[in-house]
Protein backbone atom coordinates (compact mmCIF):
# COMPACT_ATOMS: atom_id res chain seq x y z
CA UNK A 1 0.00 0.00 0.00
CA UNK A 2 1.94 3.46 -0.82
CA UNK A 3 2.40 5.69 2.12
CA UNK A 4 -0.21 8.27 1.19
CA UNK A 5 -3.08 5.62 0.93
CA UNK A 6 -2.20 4.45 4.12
CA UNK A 7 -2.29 7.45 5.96
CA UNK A 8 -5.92 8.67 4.19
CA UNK A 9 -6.74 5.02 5.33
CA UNK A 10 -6.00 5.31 8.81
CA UNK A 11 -7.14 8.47 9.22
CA UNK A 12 -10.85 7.35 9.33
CA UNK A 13 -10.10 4.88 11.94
CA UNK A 14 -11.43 7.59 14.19
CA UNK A 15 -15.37 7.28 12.55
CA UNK A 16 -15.05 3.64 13.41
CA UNK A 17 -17.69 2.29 15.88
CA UNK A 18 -16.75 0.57 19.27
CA UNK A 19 -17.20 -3.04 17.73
CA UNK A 20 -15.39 -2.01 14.46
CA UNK A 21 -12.49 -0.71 16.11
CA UNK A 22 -12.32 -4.26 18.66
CA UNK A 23 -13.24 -6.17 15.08
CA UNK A 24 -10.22 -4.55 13.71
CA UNK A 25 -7.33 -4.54 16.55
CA UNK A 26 -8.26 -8.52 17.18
CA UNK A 27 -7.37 -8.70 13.40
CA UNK A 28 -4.69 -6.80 13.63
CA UNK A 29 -3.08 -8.40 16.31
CA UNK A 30 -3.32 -12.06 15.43
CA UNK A 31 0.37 -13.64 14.67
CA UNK A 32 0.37 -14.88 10.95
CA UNK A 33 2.57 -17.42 9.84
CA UNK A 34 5.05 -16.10 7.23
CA UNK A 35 3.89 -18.94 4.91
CA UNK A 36 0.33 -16.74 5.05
CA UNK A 37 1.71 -13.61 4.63
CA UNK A 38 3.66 -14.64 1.51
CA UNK A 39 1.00 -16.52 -0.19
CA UNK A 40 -1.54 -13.48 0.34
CA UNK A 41 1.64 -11.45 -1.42
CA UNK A 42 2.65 -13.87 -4.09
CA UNK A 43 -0.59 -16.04 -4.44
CA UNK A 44 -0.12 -19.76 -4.44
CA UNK A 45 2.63 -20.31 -6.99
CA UNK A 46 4.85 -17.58 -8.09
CA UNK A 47 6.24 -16.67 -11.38
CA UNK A 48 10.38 -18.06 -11.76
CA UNK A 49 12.50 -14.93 -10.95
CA UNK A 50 15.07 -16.94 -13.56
CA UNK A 51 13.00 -17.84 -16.76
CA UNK A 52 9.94 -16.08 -15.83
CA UNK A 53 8.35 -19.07 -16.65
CA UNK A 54 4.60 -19.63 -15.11
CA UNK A 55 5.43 -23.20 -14.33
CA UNK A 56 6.23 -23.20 -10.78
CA UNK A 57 5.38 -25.55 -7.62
CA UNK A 58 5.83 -25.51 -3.87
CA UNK A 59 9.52 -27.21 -2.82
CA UNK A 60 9.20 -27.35 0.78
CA UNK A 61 11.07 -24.72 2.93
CA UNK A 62 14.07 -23.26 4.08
CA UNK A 63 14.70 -20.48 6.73
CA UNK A 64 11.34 -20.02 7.10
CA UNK A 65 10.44 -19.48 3.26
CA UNK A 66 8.23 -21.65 1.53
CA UNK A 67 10.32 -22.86 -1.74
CA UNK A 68 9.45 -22.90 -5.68
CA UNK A 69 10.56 -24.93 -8.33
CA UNK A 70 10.13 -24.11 -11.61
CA UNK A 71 9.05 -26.68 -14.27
CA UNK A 72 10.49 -25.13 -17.02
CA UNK A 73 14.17 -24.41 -15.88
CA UNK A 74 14.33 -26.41 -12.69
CA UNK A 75 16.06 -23.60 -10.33
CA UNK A 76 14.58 -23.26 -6.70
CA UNK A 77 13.81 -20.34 -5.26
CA UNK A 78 12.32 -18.18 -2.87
CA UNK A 79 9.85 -15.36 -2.23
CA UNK A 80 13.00 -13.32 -2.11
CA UNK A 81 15.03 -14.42 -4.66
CA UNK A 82 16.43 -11.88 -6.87
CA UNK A 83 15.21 -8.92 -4.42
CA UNK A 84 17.34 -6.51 -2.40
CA UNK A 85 16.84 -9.00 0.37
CA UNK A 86 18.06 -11.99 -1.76
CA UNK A 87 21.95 -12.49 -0.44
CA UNK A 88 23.03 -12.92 -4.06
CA UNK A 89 21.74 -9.87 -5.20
CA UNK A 90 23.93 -6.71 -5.30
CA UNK A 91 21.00 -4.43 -5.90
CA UNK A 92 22.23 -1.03 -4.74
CA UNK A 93 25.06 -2.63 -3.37
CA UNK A 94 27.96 0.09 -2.85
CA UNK A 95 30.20 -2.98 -2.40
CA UNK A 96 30.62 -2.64 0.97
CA UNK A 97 29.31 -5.32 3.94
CA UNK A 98 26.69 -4.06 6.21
CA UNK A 99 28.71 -6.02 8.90
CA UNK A 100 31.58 -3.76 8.79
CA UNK A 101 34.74 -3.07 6.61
């Protein structure tokens, strides 16, 4: 959601009614499993980040990821593969480790 829409959104949580404001905090505050969140992100099977290929299946996991494989190229990957998060990405990289020198 882009910044803007969230504040215009969150700005009429004040015109909610006692039960719509509990409704929402309850929701708010349940503890999703990262498996949820990414399949409400990526839906159930996610395009290959390698071939771009539509072919794709769940792999089982790996640090807490669920895991594609494609059927067209046969890489694995991740949710986060080929991101700014993905380790073997230098995506605005400046070259430099964030652990120090």
């Amino acid at each position: 959601m882009r910044t803007e829409d969230f504040h215009d959104w969150l700005s009429q949580a004040s015109e909610l009614i006692p039960s719509q404001r509990q409704q929402a905090l309850d929701h708010l505050s349940q503890q999703q499993e990262p498996d949820e969140v990414i399949g409400a992100l990526v839906g159930p099977n996610p395009p290959c980040p390698h071939c771009h290929h539509a072919r794709c299946r769940r792999w089982g996991n790996a640090h807490g990821l669920p895991r594609y494989r494609c059927g067209a190229c046969g890489k694995t990957f991740n949710t986060l593969t080929k991101t700014p998060r993905w380790p073997g990405c230098d995506a605005g990289s400046s070259g430099s480790s964030m652990r120090g020198p």
